[in-house]
C-alpha atoms as a PDB file:
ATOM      1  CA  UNK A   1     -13.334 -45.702  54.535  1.00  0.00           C
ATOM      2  CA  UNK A   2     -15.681 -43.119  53.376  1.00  0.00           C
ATOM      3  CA  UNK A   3     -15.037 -40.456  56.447  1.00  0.00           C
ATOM      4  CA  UNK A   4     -11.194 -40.788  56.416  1.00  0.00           C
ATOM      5  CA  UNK A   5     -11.533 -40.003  52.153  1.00  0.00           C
ATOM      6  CA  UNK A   6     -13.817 -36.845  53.580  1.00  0.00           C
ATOM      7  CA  UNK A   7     -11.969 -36.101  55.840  1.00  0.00           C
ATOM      8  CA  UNK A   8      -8.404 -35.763  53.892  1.00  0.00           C
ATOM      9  CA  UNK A   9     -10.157 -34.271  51.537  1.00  0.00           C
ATOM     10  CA  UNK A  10     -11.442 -31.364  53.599  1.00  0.00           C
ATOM     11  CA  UNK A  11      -8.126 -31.194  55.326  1.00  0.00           C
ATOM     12  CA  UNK A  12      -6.340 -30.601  51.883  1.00  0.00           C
ATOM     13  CA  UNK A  13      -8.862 -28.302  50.663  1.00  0.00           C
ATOM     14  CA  UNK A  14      -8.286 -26.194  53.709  1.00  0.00           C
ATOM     15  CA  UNK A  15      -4.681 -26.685  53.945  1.00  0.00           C
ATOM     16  CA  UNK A  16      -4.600 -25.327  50.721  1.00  0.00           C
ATOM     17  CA  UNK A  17      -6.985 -22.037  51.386  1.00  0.00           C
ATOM     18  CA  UNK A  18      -4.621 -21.348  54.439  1.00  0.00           C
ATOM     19  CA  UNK A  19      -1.630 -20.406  52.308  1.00  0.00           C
ATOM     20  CA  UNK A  20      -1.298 -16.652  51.015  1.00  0.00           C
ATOM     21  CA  UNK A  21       0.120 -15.839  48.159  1.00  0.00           C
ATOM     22  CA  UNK A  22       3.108 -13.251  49.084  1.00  0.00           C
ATOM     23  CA  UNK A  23       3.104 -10.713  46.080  1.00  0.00           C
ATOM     24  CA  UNK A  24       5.074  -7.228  47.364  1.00  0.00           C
ATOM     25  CA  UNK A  25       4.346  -4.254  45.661  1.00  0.00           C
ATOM     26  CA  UNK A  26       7.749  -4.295  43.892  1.00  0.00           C
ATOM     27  CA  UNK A  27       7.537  -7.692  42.440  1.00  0.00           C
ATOM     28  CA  UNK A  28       3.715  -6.178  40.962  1.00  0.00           C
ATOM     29  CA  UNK A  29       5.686  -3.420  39.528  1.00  0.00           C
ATOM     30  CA  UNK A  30       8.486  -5.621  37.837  1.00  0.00           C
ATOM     31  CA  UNK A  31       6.247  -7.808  36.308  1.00  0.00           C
ATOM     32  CA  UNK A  32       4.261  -4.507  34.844  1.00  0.00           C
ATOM     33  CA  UNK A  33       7.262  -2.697  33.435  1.00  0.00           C
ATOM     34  CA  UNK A  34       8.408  -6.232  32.017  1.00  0.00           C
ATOM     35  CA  UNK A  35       4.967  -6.240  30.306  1.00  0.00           C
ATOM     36  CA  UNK A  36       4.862  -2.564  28.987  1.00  0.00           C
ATOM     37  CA  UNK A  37       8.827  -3.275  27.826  1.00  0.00           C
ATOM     38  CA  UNK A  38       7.741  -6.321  26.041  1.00  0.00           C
ATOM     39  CA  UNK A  39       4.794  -4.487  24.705  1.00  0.00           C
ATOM     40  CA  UNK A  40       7.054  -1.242  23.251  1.00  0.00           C
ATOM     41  CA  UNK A  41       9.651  -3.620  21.630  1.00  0.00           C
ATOM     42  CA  UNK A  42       6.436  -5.687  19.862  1.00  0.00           C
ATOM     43  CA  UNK A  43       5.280  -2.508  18.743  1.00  0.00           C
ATOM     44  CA  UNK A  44       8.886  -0.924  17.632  1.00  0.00           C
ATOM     45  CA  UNK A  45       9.447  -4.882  15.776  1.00  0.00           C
ATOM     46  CA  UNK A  46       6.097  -4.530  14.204  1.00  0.00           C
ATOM     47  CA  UNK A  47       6.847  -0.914  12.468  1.00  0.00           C
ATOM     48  CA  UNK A  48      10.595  -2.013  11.279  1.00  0.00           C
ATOM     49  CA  UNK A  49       8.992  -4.367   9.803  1.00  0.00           C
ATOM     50  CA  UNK A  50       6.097  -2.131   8.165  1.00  0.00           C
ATOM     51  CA  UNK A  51       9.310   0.372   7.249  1.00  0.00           C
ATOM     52  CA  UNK A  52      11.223  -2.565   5.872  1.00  0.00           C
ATOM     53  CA  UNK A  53       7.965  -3.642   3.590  1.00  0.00           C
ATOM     54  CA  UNK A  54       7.114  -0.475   2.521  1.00  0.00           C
ATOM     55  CA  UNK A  55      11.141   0.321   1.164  1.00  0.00           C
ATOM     56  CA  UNK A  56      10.346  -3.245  -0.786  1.00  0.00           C
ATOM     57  CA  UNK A  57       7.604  -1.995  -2.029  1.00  0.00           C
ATOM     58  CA  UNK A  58       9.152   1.439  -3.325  1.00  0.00           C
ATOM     59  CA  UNK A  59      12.476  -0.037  -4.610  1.00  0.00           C
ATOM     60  CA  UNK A  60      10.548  -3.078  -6.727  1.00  0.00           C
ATOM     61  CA  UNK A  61       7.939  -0.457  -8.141  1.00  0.00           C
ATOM     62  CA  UNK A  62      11.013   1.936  -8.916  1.00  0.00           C
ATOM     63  CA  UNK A  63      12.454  -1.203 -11.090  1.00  0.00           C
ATOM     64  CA  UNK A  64       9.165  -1.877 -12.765  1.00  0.00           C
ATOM     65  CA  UNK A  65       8.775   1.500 -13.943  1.00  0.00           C
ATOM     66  CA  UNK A  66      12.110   1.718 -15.305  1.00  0.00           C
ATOM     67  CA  UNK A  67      11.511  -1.749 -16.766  1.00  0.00           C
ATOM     68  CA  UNK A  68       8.295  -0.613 -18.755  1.00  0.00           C
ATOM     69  CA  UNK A  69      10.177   2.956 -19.663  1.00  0.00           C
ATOM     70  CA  UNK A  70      12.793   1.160 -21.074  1.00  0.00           C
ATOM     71  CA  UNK A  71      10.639  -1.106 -23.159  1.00  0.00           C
ATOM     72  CA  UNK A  72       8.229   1.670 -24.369  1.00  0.00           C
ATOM     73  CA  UNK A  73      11.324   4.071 -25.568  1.00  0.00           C
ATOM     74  CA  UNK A  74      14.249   1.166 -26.766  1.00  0.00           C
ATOM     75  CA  UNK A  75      11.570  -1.388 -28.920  1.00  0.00           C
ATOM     76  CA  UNK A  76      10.147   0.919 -31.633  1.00  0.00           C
ATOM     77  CA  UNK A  77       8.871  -2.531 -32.949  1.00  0.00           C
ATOM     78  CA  UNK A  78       5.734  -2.388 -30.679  1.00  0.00           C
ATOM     79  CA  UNK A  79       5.268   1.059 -31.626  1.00  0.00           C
ATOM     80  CA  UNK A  80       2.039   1.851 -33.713  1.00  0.00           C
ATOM     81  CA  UNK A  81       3.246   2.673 -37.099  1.00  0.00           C
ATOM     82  CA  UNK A  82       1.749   6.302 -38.760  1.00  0.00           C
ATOM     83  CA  UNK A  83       0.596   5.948 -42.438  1.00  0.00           C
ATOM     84  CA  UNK A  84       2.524   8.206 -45.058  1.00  0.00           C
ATOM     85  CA  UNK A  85       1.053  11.618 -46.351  1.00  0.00           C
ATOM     86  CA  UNK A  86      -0.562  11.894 -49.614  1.00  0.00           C
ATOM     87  CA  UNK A  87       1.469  13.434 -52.048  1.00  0.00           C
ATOM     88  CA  UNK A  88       0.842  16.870 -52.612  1.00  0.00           C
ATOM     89  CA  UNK A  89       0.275  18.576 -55.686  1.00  0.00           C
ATOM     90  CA  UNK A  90       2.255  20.753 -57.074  1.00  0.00           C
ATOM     91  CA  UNK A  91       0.002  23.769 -57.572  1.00  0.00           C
ATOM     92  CA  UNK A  92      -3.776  24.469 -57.572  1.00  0.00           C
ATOM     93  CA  UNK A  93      -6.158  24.970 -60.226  1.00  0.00           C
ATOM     94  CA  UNK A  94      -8.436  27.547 -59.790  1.00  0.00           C
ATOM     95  CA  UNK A  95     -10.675  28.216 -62.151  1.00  0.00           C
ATOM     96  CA  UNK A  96     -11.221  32.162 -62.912  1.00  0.00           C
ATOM     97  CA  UNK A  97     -14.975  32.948 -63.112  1.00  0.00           C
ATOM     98  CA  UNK A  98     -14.239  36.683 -64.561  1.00  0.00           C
ATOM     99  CA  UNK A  99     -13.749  40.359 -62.790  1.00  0.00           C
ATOM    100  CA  UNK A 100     -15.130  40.315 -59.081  1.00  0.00           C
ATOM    101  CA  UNK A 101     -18.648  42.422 -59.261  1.00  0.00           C
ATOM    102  CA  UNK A 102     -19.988  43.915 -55.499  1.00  0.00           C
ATOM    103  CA  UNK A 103     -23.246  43.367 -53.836  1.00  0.00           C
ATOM    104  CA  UNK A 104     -25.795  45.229 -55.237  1.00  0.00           C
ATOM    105  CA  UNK A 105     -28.076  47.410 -53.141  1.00  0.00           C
ATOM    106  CA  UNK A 106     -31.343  46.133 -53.067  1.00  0.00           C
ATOM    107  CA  UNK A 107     -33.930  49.235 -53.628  1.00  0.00           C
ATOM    108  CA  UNK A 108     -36.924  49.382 -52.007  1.00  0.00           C
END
């Protein structure tokens, strides 16, 4: 029982080497343009989608500016309120200490 295993055994193994795989050279060349085609349409998916995200990104960013520009210039509520001037008077009082006398030369 042991030689007739072996021996279909061997016979499969070398029924199996026997057979050649017939690849032409134009079925090598479809299957590499069908790669580099699904490669380029990855590639074009992947930066519609990076366009897409980025247009997302600009639109929301526009609407959050305009969100905080609105807030800032229509609630004067939040707005830090200035303290009032002290009243002015109404004139100065300067006090008059007599006719103005010039520097005196010093004399050596």
């Amino acid at each position: 029982m042991r030689k007739v295993i072996i021996i279909s055994s061997l016979f499969c193994i070398l029924a199996s080497c026997t057979k050649q795989q017939t690849v032409t050279q134009e079925q090598l060349l479809a299957q590499l343009l069908a790669q580099k085609q699904e490669a380029y349409m990855y590639q074009k998916n992947q930066e519609c989608i990076d366009n897409a995200l980025m247009e997302a990104e600009i639109y929301v960013d526009s609407i959050i500016y305009d969100m905080t520009q609105f807030s800032v210039l229509g609630d004067s509520l939040d707005m830090i309120v200035k303290p009032d001037k002290p009243i002015r008077p109404d004139y100065l009082q300067i006090t008059d200490p007599g006719p103005i006398v010039p520097f005196e030369i010093i004399k050596r």
